[in-house]
Protein backbone atom coordinates (compact mmCIF):
# COMPACT_ATOMS: atom_id res chain seq x y z
CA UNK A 1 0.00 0.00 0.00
CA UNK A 2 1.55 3.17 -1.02
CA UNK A 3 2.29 6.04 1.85
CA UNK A 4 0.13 8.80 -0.68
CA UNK A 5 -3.19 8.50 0.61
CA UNK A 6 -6.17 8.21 -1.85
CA UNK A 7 -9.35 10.26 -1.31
CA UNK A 8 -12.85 9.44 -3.29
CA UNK A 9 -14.54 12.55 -3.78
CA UNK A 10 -18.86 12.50 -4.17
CA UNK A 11 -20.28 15.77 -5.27
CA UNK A 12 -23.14 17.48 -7.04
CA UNK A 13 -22.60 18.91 -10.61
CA UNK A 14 -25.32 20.46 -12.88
CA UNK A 15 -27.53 17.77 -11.87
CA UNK A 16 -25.08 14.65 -12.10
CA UNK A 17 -23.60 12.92 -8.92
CA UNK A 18 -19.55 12.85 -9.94
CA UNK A 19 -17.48 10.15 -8.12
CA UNK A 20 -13.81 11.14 -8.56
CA UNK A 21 -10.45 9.98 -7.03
CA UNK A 22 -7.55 12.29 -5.84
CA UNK A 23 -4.65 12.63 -4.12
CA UNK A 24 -4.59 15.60 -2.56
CA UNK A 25 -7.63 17.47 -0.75
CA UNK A 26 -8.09 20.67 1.22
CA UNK A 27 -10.46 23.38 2.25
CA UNK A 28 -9.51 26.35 -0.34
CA UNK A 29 -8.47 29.98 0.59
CA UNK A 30 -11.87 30.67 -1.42
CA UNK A 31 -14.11 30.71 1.03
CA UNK A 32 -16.84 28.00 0.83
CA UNK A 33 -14.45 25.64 -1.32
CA UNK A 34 -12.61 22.46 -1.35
CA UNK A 35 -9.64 22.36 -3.31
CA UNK A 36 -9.08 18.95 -4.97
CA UNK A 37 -5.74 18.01 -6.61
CA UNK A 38 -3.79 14.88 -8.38
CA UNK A 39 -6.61 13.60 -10.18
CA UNK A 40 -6.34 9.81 -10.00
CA UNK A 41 -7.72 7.46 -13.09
CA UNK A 42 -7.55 4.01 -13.11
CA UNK A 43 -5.20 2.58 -15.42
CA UNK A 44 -8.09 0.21 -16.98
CA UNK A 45 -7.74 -2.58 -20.02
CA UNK A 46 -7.70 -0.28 -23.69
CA UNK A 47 -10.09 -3.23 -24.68
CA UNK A 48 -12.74 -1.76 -22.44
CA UNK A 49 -14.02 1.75 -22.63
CA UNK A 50 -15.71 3.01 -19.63
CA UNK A 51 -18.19 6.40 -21.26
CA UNK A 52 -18.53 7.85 -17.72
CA UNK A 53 -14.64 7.41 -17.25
CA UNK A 54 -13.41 8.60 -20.51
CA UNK A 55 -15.89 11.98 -20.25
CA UNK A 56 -14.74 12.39 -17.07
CA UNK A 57 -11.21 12.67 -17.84
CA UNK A 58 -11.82 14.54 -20.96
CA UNK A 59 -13.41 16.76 -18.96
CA UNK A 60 -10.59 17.64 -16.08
CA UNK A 61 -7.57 16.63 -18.77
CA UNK A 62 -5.70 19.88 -18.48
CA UNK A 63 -6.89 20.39 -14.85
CA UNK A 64 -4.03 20.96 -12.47
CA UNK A 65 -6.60 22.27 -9.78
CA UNK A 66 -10.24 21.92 -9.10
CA UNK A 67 -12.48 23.98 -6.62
CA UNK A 68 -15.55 22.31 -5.50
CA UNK A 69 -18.56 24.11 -3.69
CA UNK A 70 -18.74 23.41 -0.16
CA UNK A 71 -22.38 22.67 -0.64
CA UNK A 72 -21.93 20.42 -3.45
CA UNK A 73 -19.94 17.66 -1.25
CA UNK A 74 -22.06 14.59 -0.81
CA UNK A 75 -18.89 12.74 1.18
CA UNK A 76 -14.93 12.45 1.00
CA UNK A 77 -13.68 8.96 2.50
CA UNK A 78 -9.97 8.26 2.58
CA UNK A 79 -9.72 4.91 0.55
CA UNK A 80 -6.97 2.24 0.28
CA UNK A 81 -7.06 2.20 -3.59
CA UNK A 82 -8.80 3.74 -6.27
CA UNK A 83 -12.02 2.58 -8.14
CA UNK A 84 -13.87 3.31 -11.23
CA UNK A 85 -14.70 7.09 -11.21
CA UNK A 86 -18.85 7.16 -12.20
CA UNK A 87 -21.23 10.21 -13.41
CA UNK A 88 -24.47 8.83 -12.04
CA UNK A 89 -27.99 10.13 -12.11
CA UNK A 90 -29.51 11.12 -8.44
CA UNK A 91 -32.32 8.49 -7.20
CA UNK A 92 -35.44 9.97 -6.48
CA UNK A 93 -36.13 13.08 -7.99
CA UNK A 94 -36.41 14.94 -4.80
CA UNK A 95 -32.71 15.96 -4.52
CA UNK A 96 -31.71 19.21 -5.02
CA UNK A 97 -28.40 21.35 -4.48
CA UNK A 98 -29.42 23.86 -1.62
CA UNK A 99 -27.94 27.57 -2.68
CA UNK A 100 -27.94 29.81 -0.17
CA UNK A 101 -26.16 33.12 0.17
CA UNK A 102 -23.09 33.13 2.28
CA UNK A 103 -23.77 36.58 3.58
CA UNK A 104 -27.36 38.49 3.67
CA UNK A 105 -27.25 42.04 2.47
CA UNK A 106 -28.92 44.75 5.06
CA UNK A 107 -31.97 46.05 3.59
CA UNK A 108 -32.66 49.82 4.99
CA UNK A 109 -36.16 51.05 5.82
C-alpha cells in the first residue's frame, strides 16, 4: 500500500452525482471551497471503454486544480485504492443542491 493517501470525492454537478479519485484534498483559501488536486484514473484494459470514465477525464484533462462548492460535497472517505470514477444520475427526484447566500445584504427602511 503506497504512503500517498487516496481520497474518493462524491459531489453534485449540474444535476449529475460525480465520483472522482484524488490525491490531494483541502479546504480552499476561497471561502466556501474544497480544493481537490492529483486527479487519479484508473489505469483500466484499452479493450474496455468506460463512457462515464473517458468523459470524465476529458473533462478535467488539463486540470491541475479543481475547486468544488462546499455545498456540493455529498462525502470524501480516505480509501486504500482507487475505483472506477462514475457520473451517475440522483435516485429519487427529490434531490436538489441547496444555494444559499453566504452573507445576507442589510436592507434599509
Amino acid at each position: 500500500m503506497s504512503n500517498t493517501p487516496i481520497y474518493k470525492v462524491i459531489f453534485y454537478n449540474q444535476g449529475q452525482i460525480f465520483e472522482i479519485y484524488a490525491r490531494q484534498i483541502y479546504q480552499s483559501d476561497l471561502y466556501g471551497f474544497i480544493e481537490i488536486e492529483e486527479l487519479v484514473f484508473g489505469e483500466r484494459s484499452r479493450m474496455l471503454v468506460d463512457p462515464a470514465e473517458e468523459k470524465l477525464k476529458s473533462e478535467f484533462e488539463d486540470v491541475n486544480r479543481s475547486y468544488i462548492p462546499m455545498h456540493s460535497i455529498v462525502r470524501i472517505d480516505e480509501v486504500a485504492k482507487e475505483g472506477v470514477v462514475k457520473i451517475t444520475e440522483p435516485k429519487g427526484g427529490n434531490i436538489a443542491s441547496f444555494p444559499t447566500p453566504a452573507f445576507t445584504p442589510k436592507t434599509t427602511e
